[in-house]
N, C-alpha and C. Protein backbone atom coordinates (compact mmCIF):
# COMPACT_ATOMS: atom_id res chain seq x y z
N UNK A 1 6.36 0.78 22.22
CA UNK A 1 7.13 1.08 21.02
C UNK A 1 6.22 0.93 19.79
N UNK A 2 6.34 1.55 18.88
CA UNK A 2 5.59 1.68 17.60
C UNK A 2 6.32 0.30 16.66
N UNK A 3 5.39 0.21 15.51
CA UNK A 3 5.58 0.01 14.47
C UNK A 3 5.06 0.70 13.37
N UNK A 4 6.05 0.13 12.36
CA UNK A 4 6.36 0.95 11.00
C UNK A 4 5.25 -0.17 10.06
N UNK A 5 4.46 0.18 9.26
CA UNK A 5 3.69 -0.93 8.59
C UNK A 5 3.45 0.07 6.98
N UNK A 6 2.92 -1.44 5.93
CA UNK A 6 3.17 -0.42 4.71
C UNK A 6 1.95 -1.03 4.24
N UNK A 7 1.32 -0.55 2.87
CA UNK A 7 -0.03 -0.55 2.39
C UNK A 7 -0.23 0.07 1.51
N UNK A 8 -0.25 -0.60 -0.07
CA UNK A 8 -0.93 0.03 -1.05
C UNK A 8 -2.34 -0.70 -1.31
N UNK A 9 -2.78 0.33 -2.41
CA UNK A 9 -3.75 -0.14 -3.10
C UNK A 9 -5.07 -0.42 -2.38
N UNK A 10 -5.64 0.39 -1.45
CA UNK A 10 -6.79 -0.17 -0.91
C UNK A 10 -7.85 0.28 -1.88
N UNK A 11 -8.04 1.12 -2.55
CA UNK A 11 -9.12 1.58 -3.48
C UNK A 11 -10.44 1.52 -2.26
N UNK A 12 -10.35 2.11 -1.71
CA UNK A 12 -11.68 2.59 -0.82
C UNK A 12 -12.38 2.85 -1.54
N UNK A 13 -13.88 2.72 -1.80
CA UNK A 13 -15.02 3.19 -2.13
C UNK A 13 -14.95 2.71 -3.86
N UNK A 14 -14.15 1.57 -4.42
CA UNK A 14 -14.29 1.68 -5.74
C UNK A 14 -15.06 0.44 -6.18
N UNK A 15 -16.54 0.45 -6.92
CA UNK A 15 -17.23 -0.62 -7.31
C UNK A 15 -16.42 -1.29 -7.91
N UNK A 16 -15.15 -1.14 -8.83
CA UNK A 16 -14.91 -1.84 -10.15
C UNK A 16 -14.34 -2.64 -9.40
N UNK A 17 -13.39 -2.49 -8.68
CA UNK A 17 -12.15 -3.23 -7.95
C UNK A 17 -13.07 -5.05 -7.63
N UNK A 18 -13.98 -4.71 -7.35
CA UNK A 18 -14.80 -6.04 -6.85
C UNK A 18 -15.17 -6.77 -7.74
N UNK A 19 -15.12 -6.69 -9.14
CA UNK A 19 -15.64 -7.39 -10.08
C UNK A 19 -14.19 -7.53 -11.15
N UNK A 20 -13.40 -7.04 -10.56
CA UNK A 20 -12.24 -7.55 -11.48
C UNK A 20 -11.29 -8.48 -11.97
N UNK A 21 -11.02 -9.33 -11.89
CA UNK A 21 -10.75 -10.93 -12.36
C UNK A 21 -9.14 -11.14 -12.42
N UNK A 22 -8.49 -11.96 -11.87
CA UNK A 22 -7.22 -12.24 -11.81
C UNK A 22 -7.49 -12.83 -13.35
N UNK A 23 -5.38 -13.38 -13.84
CA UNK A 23 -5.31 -13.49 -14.78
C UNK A 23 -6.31 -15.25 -15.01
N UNK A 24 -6.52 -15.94 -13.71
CA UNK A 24 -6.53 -17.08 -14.10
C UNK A 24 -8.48 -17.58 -13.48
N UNK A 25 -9.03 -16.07 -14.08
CA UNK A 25 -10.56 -16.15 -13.72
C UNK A 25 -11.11 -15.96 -12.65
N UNK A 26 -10.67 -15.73 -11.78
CA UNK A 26 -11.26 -15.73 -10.29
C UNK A 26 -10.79 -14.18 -9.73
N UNK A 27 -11.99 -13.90 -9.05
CA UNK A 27 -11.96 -12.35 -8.62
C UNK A 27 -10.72 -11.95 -8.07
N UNK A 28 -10.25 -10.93 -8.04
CA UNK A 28 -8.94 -9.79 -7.84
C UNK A 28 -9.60 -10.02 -6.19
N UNK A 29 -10.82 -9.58 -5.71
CA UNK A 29 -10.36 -9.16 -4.42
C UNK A 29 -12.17 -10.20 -3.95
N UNK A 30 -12.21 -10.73 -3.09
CA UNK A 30 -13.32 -11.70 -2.45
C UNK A 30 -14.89 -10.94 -2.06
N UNK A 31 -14.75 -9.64 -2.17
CA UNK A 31 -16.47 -8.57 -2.14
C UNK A 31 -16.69 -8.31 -3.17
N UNK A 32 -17.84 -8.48 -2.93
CA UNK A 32 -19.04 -7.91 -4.37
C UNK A 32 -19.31 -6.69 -4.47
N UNK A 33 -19.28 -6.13 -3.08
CA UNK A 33 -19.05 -4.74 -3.04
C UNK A 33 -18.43 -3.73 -2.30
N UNK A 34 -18.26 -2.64 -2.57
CA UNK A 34 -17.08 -1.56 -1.77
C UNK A 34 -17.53 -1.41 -0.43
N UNK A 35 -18.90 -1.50 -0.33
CA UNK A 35 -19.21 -1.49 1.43
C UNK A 35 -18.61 -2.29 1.97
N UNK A 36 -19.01 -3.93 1.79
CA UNK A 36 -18.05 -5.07 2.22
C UNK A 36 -16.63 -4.85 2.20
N UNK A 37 -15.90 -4.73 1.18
CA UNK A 37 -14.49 -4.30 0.88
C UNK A 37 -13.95 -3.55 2.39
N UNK A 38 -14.64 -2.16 2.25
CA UNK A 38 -14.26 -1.51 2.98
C UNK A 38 -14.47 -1.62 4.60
N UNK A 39 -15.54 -2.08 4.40
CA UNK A 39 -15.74 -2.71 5.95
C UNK A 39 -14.38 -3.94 6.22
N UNK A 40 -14.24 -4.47 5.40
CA UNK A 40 -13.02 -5.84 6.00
C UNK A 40 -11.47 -5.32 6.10
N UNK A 41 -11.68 -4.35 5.01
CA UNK A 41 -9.89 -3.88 5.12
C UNK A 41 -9.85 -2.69 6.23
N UNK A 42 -10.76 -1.90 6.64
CA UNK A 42 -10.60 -1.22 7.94
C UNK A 42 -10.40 -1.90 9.09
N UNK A 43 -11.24 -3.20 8.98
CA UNK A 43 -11.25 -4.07 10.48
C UNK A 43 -9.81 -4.31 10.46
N UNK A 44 -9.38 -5.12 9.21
CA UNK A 44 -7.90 -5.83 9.19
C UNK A 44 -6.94 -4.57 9.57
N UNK A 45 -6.81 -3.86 8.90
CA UNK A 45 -5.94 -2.15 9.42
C UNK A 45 -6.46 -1.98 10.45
N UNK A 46 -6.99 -2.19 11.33
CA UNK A 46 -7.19 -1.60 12.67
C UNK A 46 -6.94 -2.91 13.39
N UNK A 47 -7.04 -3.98 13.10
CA UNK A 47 -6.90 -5.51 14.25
C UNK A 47 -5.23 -5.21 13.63
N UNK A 48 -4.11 -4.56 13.25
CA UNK A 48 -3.07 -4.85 12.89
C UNK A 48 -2.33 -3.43 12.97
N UNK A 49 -2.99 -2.58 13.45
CA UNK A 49 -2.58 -1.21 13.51
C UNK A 49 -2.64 -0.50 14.44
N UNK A 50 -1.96 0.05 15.55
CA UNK A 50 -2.13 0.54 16.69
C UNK A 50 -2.17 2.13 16.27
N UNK A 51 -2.75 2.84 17.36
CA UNK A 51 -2.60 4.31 17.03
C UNK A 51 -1.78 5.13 17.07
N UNK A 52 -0.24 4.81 18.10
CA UNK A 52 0.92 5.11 18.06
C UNK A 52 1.82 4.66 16.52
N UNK A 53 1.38 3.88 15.93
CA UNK A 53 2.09 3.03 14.75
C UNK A 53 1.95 3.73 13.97
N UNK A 54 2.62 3.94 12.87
CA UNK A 54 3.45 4.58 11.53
C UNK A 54 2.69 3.74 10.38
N UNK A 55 1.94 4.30 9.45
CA UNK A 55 2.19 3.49 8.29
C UNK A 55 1.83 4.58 6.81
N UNK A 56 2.66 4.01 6.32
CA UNK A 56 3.50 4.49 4.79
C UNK A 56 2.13 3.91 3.80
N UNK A 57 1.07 4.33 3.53
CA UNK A 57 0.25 4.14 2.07
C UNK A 57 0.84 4.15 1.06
N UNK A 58 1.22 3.12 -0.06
CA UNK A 58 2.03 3.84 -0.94
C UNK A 58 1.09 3.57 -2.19
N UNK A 59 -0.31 4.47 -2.13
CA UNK A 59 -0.65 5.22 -3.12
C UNK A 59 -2.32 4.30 -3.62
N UNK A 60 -3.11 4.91 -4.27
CA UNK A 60 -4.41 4.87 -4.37
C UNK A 60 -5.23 4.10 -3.06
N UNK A 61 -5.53 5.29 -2.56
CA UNK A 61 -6.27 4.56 -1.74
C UNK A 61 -7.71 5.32 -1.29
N UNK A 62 -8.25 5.89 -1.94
CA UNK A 62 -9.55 6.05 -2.31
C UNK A 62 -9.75 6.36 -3.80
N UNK A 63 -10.87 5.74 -4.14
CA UNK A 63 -11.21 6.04 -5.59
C UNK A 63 -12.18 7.15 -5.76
N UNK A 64 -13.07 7.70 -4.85
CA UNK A 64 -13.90 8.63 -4.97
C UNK A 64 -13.80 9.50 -3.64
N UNK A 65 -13.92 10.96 -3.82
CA UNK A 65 -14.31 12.07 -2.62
C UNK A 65 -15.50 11.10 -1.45
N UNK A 66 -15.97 10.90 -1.65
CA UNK A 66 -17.28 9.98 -1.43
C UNK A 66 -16.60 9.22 -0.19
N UNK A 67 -15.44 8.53 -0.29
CA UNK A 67 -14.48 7.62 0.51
C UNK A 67 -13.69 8.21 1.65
N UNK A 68 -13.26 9.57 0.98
CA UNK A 68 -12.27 9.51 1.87
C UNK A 68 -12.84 10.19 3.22
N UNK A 69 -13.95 10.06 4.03
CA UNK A 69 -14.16 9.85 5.68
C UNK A 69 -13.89 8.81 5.69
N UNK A 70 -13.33 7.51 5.14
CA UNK A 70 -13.38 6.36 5.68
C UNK A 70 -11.99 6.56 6.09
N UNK A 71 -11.03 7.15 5.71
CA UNK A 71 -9.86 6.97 6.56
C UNK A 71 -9.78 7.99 7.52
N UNK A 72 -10.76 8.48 8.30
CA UNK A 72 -10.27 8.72 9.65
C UNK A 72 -10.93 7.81 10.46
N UNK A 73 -11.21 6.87 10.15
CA UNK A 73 -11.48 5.47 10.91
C UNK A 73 -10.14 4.94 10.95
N UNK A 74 -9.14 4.27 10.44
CA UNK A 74 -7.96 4.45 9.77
C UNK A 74 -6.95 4.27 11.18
N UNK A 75 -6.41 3.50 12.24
CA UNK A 75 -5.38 3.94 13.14
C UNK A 75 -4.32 4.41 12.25
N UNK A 76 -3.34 4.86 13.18
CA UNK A 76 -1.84 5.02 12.77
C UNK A 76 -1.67 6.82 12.41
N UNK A 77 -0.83 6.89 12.66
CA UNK A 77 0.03 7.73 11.90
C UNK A 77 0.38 7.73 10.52
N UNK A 78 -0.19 8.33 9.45
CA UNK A 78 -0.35 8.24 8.57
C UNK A 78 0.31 8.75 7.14
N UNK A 79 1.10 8.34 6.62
CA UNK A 79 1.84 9.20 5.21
C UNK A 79 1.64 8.96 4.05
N UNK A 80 0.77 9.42 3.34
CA UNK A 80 0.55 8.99 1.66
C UNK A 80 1.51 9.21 0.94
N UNK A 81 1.69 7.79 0.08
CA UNK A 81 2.99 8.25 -0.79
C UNK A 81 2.00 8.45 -2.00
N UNK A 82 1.59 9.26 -2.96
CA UNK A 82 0.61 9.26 -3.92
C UNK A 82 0.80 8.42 -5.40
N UNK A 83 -0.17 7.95 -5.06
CA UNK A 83 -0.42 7.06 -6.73
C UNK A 83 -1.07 7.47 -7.47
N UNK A 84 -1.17 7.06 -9.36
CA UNK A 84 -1.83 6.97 -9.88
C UNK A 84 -3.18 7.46 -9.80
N UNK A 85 -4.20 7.45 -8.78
CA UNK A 85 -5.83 7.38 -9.08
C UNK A 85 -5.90 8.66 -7.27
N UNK A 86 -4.63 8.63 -7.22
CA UNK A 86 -4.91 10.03 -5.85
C UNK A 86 -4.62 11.12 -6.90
N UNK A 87 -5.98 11.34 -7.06
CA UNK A 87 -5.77 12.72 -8.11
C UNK A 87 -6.26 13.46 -7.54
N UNK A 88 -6.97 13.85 -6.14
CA UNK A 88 -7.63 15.37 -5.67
C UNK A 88 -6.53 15.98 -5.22
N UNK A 89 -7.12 17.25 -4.25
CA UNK A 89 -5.69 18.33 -4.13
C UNK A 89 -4.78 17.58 -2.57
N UNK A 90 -4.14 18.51 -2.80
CA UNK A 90 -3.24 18.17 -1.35
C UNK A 90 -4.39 18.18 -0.31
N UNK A 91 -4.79 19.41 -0.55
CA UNK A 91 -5.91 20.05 0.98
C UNK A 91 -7.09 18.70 1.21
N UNK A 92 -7.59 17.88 0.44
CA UNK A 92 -8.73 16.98 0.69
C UNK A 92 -7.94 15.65 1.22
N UNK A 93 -6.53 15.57 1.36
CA UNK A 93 -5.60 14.69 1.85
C UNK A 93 -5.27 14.42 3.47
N UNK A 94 -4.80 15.94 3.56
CA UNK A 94 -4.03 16.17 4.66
C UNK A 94 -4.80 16.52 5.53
N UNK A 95 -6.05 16.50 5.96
CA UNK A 95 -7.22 15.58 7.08
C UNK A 95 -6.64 14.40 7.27
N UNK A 96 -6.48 13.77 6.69
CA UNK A 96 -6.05 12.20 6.92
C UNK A 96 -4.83 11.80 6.99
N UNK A 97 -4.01 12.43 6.61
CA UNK A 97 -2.42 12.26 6.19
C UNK A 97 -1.67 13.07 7.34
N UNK A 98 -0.56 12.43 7.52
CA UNK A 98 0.03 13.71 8.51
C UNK A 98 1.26 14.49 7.26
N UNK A 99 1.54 13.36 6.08
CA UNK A 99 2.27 14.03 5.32
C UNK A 99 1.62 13.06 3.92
N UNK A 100 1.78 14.07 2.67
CA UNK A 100 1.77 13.44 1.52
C UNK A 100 3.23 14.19 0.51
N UNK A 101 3.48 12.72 -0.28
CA UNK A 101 4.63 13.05 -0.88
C UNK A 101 4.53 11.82 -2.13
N UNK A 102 5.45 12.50 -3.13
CA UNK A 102 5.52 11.44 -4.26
C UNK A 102 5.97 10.37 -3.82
N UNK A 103 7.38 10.04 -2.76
CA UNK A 103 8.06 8.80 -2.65
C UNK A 103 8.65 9.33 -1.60
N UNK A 104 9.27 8.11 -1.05
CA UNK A 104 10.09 8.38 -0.01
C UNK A 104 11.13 7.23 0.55
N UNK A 105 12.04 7.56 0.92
CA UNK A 105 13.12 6.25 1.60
C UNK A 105 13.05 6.48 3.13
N UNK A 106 13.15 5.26 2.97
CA UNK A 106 13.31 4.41 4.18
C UNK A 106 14.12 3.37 4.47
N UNK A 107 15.00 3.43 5.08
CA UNK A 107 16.22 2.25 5.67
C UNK A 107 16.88 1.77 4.19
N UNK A 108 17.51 3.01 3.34
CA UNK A 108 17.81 2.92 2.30
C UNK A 108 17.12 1.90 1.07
N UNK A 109 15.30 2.42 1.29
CA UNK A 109 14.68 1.49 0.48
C UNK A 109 13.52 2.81 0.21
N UNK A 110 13.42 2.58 -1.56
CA UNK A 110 12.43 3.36 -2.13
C UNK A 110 11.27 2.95 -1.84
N UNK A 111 10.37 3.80 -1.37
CA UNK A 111 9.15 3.74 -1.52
C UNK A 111 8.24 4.79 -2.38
N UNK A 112 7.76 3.88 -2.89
CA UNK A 112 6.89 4.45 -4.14
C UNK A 112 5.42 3.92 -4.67
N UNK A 113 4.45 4.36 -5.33
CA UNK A 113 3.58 3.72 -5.73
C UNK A 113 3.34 3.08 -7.36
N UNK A 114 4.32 3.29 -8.24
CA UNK A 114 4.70 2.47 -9.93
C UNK A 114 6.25 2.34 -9.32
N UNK A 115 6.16 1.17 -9.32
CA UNK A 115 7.79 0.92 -9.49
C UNK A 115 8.43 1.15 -10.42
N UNK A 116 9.67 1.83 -9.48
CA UNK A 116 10.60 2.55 -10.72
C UNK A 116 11.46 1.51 -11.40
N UNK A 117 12.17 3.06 -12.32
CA UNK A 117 13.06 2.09 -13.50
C UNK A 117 14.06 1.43 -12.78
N UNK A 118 14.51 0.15 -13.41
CA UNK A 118 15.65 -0.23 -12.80
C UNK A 118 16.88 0.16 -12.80
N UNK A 119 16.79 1.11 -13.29
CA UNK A 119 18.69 1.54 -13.60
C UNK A 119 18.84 3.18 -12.26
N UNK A 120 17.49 2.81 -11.61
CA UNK A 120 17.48 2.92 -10.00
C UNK A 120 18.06 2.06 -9.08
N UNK A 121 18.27 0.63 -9.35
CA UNK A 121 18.53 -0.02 -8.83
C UNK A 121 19.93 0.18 -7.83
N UNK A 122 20.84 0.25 -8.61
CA UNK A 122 22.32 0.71 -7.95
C UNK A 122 22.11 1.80 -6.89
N UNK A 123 20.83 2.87 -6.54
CA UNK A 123 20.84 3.64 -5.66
C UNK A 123 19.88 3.50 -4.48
N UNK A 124 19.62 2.43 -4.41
CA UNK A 124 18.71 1.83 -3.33
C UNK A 124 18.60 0.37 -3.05
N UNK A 125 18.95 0.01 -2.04
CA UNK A 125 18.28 -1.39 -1.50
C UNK A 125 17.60 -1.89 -2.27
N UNK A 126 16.86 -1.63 -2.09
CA UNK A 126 14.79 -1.92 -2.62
C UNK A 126 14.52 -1.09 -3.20
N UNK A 127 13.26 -1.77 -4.02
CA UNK A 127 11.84 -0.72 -4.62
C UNK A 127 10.68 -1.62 -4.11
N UNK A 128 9.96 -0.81 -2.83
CA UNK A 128 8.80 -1.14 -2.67
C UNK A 128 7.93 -0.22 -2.94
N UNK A 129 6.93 -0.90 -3.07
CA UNK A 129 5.80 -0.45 -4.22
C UNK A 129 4.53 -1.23 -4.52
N UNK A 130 3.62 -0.17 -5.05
CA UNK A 130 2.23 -0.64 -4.89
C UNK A 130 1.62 -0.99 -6.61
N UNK A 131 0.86 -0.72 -7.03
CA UNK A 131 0.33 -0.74 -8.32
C UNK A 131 0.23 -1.69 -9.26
N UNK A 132 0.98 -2.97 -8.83
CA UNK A 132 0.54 -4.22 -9.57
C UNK A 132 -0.15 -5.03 -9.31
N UNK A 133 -0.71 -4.94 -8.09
CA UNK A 133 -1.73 -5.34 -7.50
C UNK A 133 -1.10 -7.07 -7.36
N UNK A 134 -1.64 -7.87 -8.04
CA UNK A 134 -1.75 -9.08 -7.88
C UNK A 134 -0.69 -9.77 -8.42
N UNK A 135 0.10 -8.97 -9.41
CA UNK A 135 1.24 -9.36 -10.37
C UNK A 135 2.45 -8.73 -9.27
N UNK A 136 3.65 -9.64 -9.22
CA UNK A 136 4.73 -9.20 -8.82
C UNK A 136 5.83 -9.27 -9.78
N UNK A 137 6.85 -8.20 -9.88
CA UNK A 137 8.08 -8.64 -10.74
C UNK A 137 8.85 -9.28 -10.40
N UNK A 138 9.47 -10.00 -11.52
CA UNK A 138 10.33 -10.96 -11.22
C UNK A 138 11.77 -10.51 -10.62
N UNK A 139 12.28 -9.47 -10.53
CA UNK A 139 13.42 -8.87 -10.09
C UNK A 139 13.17 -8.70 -8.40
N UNK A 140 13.83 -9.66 -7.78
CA UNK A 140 13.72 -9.62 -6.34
C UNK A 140 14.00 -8.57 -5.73
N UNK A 141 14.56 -6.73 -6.65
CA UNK A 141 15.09 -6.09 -6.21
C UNK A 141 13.41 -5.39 -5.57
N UNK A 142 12.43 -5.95 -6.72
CA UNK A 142 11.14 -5.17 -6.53
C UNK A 142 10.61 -5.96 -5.24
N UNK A 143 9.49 -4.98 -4.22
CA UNK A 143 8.61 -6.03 -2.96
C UNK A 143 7.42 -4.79 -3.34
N UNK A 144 6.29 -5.62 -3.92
CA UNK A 144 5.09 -5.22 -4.07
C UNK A 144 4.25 -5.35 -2.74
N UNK A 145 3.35 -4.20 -1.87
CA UNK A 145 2.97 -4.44 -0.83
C UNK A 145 1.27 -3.78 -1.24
N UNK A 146 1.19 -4.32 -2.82
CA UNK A 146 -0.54 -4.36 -2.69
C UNK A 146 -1.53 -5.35 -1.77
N UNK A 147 -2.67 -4.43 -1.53
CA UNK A 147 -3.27 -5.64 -0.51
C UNK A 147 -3.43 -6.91 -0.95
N UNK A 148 -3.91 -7.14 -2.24
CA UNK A 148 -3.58 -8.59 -2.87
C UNK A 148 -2.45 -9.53 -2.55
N UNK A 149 -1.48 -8.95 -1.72
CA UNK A 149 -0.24 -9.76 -1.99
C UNK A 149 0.34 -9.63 -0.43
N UNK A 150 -0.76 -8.78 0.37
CA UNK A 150 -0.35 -8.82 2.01
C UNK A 150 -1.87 -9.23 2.39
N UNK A 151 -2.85 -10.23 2.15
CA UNK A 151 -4.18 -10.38 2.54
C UNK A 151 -4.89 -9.97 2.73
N UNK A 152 -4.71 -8.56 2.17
CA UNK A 152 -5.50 -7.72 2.21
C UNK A 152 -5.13 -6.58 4.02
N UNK A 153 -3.80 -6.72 4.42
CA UNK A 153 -3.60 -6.02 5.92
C UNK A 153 -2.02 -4.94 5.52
N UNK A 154 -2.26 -4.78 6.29
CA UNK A 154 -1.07 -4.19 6.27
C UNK A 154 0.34 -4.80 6.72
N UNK A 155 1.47 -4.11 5.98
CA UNK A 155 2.82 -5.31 6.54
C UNK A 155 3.74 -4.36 7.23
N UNK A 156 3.94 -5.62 8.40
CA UNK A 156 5.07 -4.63 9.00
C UNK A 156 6.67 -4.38 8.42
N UNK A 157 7.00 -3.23 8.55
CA UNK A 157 8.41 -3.15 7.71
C UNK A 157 8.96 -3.85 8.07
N UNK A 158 9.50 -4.05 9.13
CA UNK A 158 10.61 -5.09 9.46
C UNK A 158 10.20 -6.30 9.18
N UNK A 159 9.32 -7.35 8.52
CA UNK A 159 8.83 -8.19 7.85
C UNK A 159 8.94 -8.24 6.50
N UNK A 160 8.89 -6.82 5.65
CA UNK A 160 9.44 -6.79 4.57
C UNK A 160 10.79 -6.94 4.48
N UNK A 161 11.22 -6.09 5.24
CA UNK A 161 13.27 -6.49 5.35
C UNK A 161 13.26 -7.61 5.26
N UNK A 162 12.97 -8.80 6.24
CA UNK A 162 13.02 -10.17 6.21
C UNK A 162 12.94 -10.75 4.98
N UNK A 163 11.58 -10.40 4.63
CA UNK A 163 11.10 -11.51 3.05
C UNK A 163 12.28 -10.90 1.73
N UNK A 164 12.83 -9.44 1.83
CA UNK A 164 13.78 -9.15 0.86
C UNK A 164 14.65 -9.69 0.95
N UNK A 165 15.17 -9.78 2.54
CA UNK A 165 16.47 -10.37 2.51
C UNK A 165 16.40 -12.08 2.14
N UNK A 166 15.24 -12.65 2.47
CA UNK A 166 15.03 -14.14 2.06
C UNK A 166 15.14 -14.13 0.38
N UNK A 167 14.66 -13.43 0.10
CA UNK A 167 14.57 -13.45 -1.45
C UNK A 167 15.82 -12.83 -2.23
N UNK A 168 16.74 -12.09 -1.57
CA UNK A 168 18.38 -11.79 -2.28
C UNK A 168 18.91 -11.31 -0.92
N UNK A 169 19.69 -12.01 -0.20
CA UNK A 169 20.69 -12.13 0.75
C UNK A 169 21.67 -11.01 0.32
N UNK A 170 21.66 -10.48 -0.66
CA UNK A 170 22.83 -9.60 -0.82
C UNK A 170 22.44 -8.09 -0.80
N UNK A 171 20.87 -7.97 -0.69
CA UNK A 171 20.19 -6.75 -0.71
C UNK A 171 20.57 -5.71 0.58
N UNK A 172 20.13 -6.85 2.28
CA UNK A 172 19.90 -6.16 3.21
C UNK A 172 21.20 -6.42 4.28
């Protein structure tokens, strides 16, 4: 049987990401550089990702043309939800993707890469979502699944259900 797993924000191939500084001084992500980076978050996505398994990107996850052969290293079954910094065309995608799309639901839960407005809220479960990287909102309606905030691996959905429902019992 498969699993369903989710994953923003890997920034494949991006120098800056490695030198960027949480709010309280200490680096955003533990490499100095995108080789390292990328070498650890493929191992972790692949020690956590089978090739029958599903997983939902929800958005930047290469920063340069330069990167993206690194995701057909990549297990899973693959769906980009597009963010912010996925600015090439569809066609340099869908090598790697089996589908790309702005957003998408799942088990009556948005998935997206900027979390939406809240006066979404009333029409979905959830807003999961990528793009704050290290910052989460305070509205339990939001579950941020940047790698900063899943160890840098990927999470399995039905693990997110869990931690939503731990965090507002009235969601799921």
């Amino acid at each position: 049987m498969s699993t369903t797993f989710l994953i923003a924000d890997t920034h494949f191939g991006h120098k800056g990401v490695c030198h960027f500084l949480r709010e309280d001084g200490n680096k955003l992500r533990p490499w100095n550089t995108p080789e390292e980076m990328d070498e650890e978050l493929i191992k972790r996505w692949n020690d956590t990702v089978g090739p029958n398994d599903k997983v939902y990107h929800l958005g930047d996850v290469v920063m340069n043309r330069k990167a993206l052969p690194t995701l057909h290293r990549l297990n899973g079954d693959k769906i980009l939800i597009k963010g912010n910094h996925d600015i090439f065309s569809l066609e340099e995608y869908t090598p790697f993707f089996r589908d790309v799309r702005a957003y998408h639901v799942l088990d009556n839960m948005l998935l997206s890469h900027i979390p939406v407005h809240p006066d979404s809220s009333i029409r979905y479960i959830s807003n999961i979502h990528g793009h704050t990287h290290a910052h989460s909102l305070k509205d339990p309606w939001y579950y941020c699944v940047s790698v900063e905030q899943t160890d840098y691996y990927p999470i399995a959905f039905d693990i997110v259900k869990q931690n939503i429902n731990v965090r507002n019992p009235r969601l799921i």
